[in-house]
C-alpha atoms as a PDB file:
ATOM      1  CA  UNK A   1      74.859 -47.440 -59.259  1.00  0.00           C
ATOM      2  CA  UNK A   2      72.711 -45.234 -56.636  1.00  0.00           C
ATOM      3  CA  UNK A   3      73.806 -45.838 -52.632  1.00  0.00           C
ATOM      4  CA  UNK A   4      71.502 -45.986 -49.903  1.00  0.00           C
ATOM      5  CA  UNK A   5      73.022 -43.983 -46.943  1.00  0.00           C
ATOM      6  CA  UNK A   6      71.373 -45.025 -43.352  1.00  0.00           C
ATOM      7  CA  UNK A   7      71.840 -42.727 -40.933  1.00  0.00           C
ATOM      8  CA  UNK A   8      71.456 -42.867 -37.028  1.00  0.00           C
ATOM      9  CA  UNK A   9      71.092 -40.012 -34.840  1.00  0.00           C
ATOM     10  CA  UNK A  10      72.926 -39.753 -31.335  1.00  0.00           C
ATOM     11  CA  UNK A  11      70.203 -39.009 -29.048  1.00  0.00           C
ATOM     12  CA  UNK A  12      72.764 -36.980 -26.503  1.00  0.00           C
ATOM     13  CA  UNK A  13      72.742 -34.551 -29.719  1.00  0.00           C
ATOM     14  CA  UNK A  14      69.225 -34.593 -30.854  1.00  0.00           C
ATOM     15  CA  UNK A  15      69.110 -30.360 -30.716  1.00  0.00           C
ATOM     16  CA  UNK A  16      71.187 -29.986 -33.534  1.00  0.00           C
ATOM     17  CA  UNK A  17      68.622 -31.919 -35.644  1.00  0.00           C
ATOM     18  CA  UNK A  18      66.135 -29.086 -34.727  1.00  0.00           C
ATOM     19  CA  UNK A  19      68.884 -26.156 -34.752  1.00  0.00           C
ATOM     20  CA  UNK A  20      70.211 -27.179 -38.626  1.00  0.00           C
ATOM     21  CA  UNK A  21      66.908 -27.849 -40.002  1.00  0.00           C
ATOM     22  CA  UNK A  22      66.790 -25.101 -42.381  1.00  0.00           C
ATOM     23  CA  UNK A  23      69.995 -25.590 -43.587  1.00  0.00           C
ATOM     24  CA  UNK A  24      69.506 -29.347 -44.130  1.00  0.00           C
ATOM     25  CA  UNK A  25      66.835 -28.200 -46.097  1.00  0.00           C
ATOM     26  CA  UNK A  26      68.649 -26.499 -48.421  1.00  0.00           C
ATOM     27  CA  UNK A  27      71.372 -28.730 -48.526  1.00  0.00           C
ATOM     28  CA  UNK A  28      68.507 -31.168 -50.172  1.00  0.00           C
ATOM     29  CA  UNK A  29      67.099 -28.520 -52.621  1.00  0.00           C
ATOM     30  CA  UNK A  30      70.368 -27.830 -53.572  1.00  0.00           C
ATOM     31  CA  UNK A  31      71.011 -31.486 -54.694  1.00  0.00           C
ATOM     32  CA  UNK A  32      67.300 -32.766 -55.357  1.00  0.00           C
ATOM     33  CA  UNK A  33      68.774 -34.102 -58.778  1.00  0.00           C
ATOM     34  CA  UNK A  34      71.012 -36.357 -56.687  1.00  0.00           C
ATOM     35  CA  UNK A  35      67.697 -37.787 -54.262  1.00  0.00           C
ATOM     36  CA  UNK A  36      66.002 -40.051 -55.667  1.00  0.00           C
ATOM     37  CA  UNK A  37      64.701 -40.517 -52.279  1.00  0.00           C
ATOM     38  CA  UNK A  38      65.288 -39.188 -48.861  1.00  0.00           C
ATOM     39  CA  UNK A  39      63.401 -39.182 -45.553  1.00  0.00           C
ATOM     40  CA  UNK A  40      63.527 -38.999 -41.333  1.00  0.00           C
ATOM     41  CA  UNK A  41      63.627 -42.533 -39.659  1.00  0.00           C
ATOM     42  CA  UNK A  42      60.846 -41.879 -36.892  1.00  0.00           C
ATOM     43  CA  UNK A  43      60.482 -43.391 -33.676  1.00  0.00           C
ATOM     44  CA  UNK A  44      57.361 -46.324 -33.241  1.00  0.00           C
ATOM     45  CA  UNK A  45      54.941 -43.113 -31.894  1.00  0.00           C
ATOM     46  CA  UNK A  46      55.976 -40.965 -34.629  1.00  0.00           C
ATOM     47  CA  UNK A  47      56.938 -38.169 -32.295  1.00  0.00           C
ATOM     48  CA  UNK A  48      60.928 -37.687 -33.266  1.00  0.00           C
ATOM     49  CA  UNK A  49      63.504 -38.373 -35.891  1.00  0.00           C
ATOM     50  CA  UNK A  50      66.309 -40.827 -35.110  1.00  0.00           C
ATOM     51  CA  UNK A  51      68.227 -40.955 -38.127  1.00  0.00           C
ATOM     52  CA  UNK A  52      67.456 -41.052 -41.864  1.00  0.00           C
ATOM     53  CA  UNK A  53      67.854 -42.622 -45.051  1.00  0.00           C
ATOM     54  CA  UNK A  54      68.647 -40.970 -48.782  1.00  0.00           C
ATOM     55  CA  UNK A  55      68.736 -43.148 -51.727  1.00  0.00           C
ATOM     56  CA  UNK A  56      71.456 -40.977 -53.542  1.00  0.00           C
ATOM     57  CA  UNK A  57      72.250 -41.170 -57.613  1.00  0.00           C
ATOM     58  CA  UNK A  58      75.832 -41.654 -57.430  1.00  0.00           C
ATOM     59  CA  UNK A  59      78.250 -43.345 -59.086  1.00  0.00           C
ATOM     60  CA  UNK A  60      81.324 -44.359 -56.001  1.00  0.00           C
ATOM     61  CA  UNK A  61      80.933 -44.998 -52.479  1.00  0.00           C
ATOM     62  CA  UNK A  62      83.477 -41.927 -51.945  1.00  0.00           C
ATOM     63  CA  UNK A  63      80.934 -39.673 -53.895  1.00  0.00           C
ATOM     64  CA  UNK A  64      78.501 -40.585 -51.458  1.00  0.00           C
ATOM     65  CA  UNK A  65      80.656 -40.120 -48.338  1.00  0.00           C
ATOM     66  CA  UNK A  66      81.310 -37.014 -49.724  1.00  0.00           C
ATOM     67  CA  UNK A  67      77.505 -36.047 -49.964  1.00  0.00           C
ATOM     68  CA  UNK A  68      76.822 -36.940 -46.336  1.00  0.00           C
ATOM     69  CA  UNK A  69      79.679 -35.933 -45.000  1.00  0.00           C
ATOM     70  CA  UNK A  70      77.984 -31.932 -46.039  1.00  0.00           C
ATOM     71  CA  UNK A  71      74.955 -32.308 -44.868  1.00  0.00           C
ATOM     72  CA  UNK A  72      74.613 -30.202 -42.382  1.00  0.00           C
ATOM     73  CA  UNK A  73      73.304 -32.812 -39.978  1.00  0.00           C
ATOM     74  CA  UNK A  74      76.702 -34.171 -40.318  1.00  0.00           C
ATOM     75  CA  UNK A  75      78.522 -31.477 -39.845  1.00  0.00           C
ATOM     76  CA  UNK A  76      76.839 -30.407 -36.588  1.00  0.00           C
ATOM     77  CA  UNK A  77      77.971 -34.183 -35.443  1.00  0.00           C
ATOM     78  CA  UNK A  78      74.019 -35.355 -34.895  1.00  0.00           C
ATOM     79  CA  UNK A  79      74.968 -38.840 -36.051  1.00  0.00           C
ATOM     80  CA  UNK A  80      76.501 -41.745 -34.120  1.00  0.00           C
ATOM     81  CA  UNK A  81      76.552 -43.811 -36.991  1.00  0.00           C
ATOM     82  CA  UNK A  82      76.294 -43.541 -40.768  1.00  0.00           C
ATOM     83  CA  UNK A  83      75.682 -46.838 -43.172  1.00  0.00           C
ATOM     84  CA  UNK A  84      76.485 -46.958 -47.175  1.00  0.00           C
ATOM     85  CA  UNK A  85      75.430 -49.390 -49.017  1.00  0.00           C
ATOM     86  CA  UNK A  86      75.010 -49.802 -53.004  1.00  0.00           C
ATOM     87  CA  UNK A  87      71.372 -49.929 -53.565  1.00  0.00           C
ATOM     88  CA  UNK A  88      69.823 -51.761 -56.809  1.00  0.00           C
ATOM     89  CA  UNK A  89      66.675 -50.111 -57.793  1.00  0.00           C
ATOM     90  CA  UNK A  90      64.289 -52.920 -57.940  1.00  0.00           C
ATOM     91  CA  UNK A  91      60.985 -50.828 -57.706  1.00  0.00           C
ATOM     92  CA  UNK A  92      60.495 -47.133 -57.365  1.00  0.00           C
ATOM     93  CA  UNK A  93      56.919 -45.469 -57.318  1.00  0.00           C
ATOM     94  CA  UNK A  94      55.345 -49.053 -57.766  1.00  0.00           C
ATOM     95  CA  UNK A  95      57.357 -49.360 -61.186  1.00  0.00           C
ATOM     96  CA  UNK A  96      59.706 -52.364 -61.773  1.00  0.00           C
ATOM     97  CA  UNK A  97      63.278 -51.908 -63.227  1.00  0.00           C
ATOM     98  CA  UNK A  98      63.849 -55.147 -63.357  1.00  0.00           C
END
């Protein structure tokens, strides 16, 4: 069953967002067959991240701790809080898998 990991970024340690970029990038290339979708959380006037979300393909919560725990974001400590939660596909792409 896929998990929906919520992150939420510290705003005392909002550089590291910008300095591990890059490498959060490739982190996600490197497991694109894991996403099946990830994205920034962005403030009301769009003009910074303050956390994120990934809807991950895994099968145990401590698979998906794993998973966030390398990100990179994670390991330069940008988070204050992380959320996992099992996530039932209901719709994806305006398709039902119901």
């Amino acid at each position: 069953m896929p998990y929906m990991i919520e992150t939420y970024d510290a705003p005392e340690r909002a550089h590291v967002r910008q300095e591990r970029y890059a490498e959060h990038l490739e982190f996600l290339a490197e497991h694109a067959q894991l996403l099946l979708a990830c994205g920034a959380k962005l403030a009301d006037d769009g003009t910074h991240a303050e956390g994120g979300i990934y809807l991950v393909d895994l099968e145990t919560r401590e698979e998906a701790e794993a998973f966030i725990a390398r990100d990179p974001f994670s390991r330069g400590n940008l988070f204050r809080d992380v959320v996992i939660r099992r996530w039932r596909k209901a719709y994806l792409n305006g398709e039902c898998f119901l």
